[in-house]
C-alpha atoms as a PDB file:
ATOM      1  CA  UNK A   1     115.714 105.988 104.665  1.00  0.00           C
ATOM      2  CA  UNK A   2     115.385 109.298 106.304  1.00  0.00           C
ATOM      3  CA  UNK A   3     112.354 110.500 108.183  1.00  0.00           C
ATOM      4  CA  UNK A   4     111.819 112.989 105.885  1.00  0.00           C
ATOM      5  CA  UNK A   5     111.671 110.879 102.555  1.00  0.00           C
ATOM      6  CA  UNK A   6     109.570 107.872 104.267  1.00  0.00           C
ATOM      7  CA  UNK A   7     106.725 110.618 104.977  1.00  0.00           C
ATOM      8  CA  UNK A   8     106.794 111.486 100.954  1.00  0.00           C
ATOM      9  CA  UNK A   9     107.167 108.140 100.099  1.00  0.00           C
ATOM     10  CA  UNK A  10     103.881 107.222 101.868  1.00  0.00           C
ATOM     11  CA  UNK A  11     102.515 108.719 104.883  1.00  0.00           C
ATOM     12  CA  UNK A  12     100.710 105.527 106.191  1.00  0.00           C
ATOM     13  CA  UNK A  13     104.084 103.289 105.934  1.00  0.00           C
ATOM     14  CA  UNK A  14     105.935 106.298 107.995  1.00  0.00           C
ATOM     15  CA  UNK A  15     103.268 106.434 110.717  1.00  0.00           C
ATOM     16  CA  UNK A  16     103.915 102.309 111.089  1.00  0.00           C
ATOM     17  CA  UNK A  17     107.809 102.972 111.236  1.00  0.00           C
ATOM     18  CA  UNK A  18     107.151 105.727 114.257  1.00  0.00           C
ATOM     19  CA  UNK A  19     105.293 102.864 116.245  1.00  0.00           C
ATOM     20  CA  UNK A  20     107.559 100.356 115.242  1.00  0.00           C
ATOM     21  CA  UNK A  21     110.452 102.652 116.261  1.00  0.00           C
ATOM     22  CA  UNK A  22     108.453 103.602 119.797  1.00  0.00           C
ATOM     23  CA  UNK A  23     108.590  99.714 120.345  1.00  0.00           C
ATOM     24  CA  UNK A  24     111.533  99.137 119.512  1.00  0.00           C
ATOM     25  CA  UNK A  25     112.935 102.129 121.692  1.00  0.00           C
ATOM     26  CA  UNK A  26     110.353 100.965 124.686  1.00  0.00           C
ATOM     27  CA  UNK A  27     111.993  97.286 124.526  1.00  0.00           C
ATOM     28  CA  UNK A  28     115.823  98.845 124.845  1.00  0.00           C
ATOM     29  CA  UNK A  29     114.507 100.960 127.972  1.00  0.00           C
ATOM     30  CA  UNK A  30     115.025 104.433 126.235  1.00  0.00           C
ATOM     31  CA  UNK A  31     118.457 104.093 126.726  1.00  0.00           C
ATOM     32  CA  UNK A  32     120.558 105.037 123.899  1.00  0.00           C
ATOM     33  CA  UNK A  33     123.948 102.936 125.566  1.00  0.00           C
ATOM     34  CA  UNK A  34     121.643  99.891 124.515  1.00  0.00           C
ATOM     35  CA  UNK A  35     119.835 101.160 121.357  1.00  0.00           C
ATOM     36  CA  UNK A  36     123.975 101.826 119.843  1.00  0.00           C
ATOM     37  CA  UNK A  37     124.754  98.476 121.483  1.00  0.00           C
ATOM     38  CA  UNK A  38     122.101  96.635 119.859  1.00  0.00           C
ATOM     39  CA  UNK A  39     121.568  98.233 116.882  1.00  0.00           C
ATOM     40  CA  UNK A  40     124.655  99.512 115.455  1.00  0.00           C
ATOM     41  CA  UNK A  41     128.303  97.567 115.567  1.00  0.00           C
ATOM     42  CA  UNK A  42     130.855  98.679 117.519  1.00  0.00           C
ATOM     43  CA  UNK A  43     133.308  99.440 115.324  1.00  0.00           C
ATOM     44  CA  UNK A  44     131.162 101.771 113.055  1.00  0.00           C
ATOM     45  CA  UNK A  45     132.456 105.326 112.554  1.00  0.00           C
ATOM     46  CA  UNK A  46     130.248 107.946 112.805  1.00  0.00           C
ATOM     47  CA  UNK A  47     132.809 110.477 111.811  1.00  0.00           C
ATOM     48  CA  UNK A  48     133.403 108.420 108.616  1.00  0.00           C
ATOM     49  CA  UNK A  49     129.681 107.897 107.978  1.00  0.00           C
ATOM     50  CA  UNK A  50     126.768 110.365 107.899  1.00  0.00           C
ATOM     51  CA  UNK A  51     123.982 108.204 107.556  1.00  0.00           C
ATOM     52  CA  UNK A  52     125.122 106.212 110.505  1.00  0.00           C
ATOM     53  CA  UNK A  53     125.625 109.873 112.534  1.00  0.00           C
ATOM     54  CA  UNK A  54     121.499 110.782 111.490  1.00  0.00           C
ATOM     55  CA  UNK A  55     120.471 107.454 112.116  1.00  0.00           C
ATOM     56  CA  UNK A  56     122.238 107.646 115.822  1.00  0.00           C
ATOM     57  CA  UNK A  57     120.784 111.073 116.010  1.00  0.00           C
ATOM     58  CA  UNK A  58     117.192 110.051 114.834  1.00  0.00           C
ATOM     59  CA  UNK A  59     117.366 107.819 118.121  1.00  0.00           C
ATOM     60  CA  UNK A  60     118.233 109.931 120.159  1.00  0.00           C
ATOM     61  CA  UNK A  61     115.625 112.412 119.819  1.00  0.00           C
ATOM     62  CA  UNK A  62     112.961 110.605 119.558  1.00  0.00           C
ATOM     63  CA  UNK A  63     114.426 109.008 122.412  1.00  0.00           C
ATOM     64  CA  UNK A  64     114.379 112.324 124.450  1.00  0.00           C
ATOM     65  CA  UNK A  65     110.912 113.133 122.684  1.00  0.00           C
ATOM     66  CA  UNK A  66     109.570 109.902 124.031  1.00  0.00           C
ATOM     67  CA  UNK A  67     110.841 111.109 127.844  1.00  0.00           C
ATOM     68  CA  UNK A  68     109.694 114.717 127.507  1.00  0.00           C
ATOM     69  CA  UNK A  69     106.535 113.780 126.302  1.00  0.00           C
ATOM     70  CA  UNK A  70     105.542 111.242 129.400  1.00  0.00           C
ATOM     71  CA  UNK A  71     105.008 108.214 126.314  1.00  0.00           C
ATOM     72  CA  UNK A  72     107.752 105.568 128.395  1.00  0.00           C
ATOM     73  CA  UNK A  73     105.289 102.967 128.517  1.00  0.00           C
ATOM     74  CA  UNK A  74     102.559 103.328 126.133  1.00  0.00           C
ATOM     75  CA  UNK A  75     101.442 106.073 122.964  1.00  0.00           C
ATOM     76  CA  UNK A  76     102.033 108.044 120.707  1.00  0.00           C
ATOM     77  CA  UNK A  77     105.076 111.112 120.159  1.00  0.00           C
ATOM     78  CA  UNK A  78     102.944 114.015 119.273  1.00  0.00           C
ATOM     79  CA  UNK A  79     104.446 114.409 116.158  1.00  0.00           C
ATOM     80  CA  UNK A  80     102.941 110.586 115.338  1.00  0.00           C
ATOM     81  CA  UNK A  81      99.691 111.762 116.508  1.00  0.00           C
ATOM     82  CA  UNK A  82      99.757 114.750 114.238  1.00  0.00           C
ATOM     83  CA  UNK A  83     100.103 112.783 111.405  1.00  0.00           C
ATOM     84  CA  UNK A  84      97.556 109.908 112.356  1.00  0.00           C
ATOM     85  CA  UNK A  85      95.180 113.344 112.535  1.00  0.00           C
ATOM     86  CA  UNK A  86      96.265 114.576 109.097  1.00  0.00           C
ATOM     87  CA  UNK A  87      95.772 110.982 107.347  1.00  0.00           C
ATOM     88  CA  UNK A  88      92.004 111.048 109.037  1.00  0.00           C
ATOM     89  CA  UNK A  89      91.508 114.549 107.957  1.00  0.00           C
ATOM     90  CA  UNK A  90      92.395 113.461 103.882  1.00  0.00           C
ATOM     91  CA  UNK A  91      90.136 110.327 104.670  1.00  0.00           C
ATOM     92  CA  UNK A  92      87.241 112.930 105.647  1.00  0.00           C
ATOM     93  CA  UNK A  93      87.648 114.919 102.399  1.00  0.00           C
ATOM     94  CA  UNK A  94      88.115 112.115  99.909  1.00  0.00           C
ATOM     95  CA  UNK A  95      85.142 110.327 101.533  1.00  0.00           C
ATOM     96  CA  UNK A  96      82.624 113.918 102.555  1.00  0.00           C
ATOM     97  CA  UNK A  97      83.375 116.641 100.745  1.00  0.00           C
ATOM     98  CA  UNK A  98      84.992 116.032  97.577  1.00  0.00           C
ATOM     99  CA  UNK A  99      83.254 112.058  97.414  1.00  0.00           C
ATOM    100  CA  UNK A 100      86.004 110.415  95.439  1.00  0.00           C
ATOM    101  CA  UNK A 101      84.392 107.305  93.872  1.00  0.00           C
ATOM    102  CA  UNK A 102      87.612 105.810  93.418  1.00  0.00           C
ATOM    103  CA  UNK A 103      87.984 105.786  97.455  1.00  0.00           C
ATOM    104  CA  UNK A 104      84.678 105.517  98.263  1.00  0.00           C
ATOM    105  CA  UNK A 105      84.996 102.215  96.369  1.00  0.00           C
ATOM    106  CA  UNK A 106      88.024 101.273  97.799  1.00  0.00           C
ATOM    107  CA  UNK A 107      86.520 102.042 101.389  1.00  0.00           C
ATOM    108  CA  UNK A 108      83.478  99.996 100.900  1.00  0.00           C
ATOM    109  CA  UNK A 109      85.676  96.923  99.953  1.00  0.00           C
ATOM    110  CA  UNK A 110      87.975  97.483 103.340  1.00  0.00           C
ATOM    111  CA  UNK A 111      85.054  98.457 105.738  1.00  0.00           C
ATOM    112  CA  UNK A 112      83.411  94.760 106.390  1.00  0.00           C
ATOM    113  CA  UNK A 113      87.250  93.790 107.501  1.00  0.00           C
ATOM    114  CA  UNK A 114      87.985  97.087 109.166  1.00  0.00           C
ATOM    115  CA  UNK A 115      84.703  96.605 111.617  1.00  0.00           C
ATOM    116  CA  UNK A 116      85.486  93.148 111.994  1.00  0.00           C
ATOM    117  CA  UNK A 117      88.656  94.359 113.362  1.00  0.00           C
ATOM    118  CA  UNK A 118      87.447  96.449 115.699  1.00  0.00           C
ATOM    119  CA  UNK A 119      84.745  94.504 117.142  1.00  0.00           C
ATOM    120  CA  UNK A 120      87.103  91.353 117.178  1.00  0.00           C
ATOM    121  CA  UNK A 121      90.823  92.234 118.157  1.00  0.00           C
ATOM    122  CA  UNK A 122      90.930  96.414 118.990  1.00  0.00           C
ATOM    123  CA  UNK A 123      91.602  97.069 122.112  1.00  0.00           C
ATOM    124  CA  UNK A 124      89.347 100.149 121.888  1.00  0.00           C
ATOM    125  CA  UNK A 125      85.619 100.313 120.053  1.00  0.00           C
ATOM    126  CA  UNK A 126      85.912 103.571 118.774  1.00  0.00           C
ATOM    127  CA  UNK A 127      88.925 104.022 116.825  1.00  0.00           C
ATOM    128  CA  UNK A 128      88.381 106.540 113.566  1.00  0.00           C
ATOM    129  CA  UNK A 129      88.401 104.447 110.154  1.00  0.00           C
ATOM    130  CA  UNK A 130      92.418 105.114 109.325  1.00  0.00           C
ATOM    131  CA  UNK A 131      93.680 104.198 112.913  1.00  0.00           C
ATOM    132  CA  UNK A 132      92.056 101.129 112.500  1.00  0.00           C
ATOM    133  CA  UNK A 133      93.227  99.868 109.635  1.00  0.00           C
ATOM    134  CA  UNK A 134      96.845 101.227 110.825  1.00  0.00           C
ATOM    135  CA  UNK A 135      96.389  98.852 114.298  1.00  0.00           C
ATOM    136  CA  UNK A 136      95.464  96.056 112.395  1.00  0.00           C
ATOM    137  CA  UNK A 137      98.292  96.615 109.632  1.00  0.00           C
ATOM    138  CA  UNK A 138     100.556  97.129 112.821  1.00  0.00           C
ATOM    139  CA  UNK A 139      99.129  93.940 114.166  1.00  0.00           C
ATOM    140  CA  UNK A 140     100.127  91.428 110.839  1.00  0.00           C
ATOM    141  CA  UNK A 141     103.852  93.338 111.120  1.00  0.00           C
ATOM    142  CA  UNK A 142     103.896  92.288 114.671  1.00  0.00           C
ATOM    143  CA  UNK A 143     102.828  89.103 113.656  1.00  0.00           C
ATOM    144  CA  UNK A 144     104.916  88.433 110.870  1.00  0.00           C
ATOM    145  CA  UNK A 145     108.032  89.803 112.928  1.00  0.00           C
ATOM    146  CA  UNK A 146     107.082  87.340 115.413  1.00  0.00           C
ATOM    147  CA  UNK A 147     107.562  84.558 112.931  1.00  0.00           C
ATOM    148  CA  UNK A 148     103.481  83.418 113.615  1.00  0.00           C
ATOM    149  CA  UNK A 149     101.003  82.170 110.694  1.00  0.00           C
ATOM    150  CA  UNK A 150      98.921  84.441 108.954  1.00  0.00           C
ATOM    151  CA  UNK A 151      95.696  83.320 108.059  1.00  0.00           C
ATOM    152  CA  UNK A 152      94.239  83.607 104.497  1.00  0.00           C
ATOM    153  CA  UNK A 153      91.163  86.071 106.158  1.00  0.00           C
ATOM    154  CA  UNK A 154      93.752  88.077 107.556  1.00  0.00           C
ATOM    155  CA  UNK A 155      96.211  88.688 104.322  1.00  0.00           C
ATOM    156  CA  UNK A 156      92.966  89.269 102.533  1.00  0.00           C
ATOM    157  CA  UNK A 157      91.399  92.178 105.067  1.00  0.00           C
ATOM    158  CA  UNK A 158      95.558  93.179 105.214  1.00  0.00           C
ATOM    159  CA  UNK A 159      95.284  93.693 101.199  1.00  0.00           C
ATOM    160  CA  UNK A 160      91.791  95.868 101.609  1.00  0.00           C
ATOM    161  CA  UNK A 161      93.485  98.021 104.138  1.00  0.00           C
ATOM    162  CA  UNK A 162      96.510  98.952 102.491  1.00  0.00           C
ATOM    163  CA  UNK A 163      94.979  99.637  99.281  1.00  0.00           C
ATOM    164  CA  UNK A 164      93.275 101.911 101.589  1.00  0.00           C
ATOM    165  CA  UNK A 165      95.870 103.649 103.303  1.00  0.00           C
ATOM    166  CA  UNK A 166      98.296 103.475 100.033  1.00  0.00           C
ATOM    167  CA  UNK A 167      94.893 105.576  98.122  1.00  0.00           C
ATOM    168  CA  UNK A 168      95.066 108.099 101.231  1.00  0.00           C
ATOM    169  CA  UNK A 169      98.902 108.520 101.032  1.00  0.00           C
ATOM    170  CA  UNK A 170      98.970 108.889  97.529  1.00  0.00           C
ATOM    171  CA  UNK A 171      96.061 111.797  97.860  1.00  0.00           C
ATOM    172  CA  UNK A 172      97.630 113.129 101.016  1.00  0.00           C
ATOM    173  CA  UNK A 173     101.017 113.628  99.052  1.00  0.00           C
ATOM    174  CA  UNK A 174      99.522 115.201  96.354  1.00  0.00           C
ATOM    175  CA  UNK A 175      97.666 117.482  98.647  1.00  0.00           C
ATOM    176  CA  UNK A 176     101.134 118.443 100.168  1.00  0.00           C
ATOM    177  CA  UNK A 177     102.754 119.355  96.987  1.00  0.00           C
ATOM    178  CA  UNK A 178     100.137 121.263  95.908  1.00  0.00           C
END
């Protein structure tokens, strides 16, 4: 999946695949010799396959991004950060100005797990309402990469929060084409 069609898909599940990626490009030392080494076989052609050439590309700019932008050991690329602010901004219309009672619903069933979150496991108190819920979504992937138990409390806050940020991605998409 390209960049491109994982932000229309859903803009929520695209900001997790930037972190994801920032990890994953943190843990292979920014160094594209190891990111082709580790993540592509050697005897792929990249003359004989374009996905395989934008995929190798994708790397390494984000790669280079990741450098220019001083983010080696920790954060966000810009462009993440951007969209982190433009899912916030749709959760500040859908919840202040226009008052969608679908949302508003859907927020009051997530916000009991979403401060529990924060108080309990984020590393920061005062994270906005959608970067929460995309820490603690990061935090089960983590987990369940890892191989570790989730508890039933978790996969239950998990299932408040993504109906959550799969509402605001819908909306936010629909905002774009519009």
């Amino acid at each position: 999946m390209s960049l491109k069609s994982s932000i229309q898909s859903n803009l929520a599940e695209h900001i997790l695949f930037l972190w994801q990626t920032e990890d994953l490009l943190r843990a292979l030392s920014l160094d594209f010799a190891m990111v082709k080494k580790h993540l592509f076989k050697e005897d792929e052609d990249v003359n004989e396959n374009p996905q395989l050439r934008r995929d190798m590309n994708m790397y390494q700019v984000l790669i280079e991004e990741m450098k220019q932008e001083g983010i080696e050991q920790t954060g966000h690329l810009r462009r993440t950060l951007v969209l982190m602010s433009e899912l916030e901004g749709m959760h500040k219309i859908l919840s202040e100005e226009v008052q969608d009672a679908n949302y508003l619903e859907i927020v009051a069933r997530a916000n009991e797990t979403v401060g529990e979150f924060v108080s309990k496991k984020a590393s920061r108190k005062n994270l906005l309402f959608t970067e929460a819920c995309l820490n603690a979504m990061y935090g089960i992937l983590v987990l369940r990469l890892q191989g570790k138990d989730i508890s039933q409390e978790t996969e239950k806050a998990s299932e408040a929060m993504k109906e959550v940020l799969r509402y605001l991605s819908k909306k936010y998409n629909e905002f774009k084409a519009n």
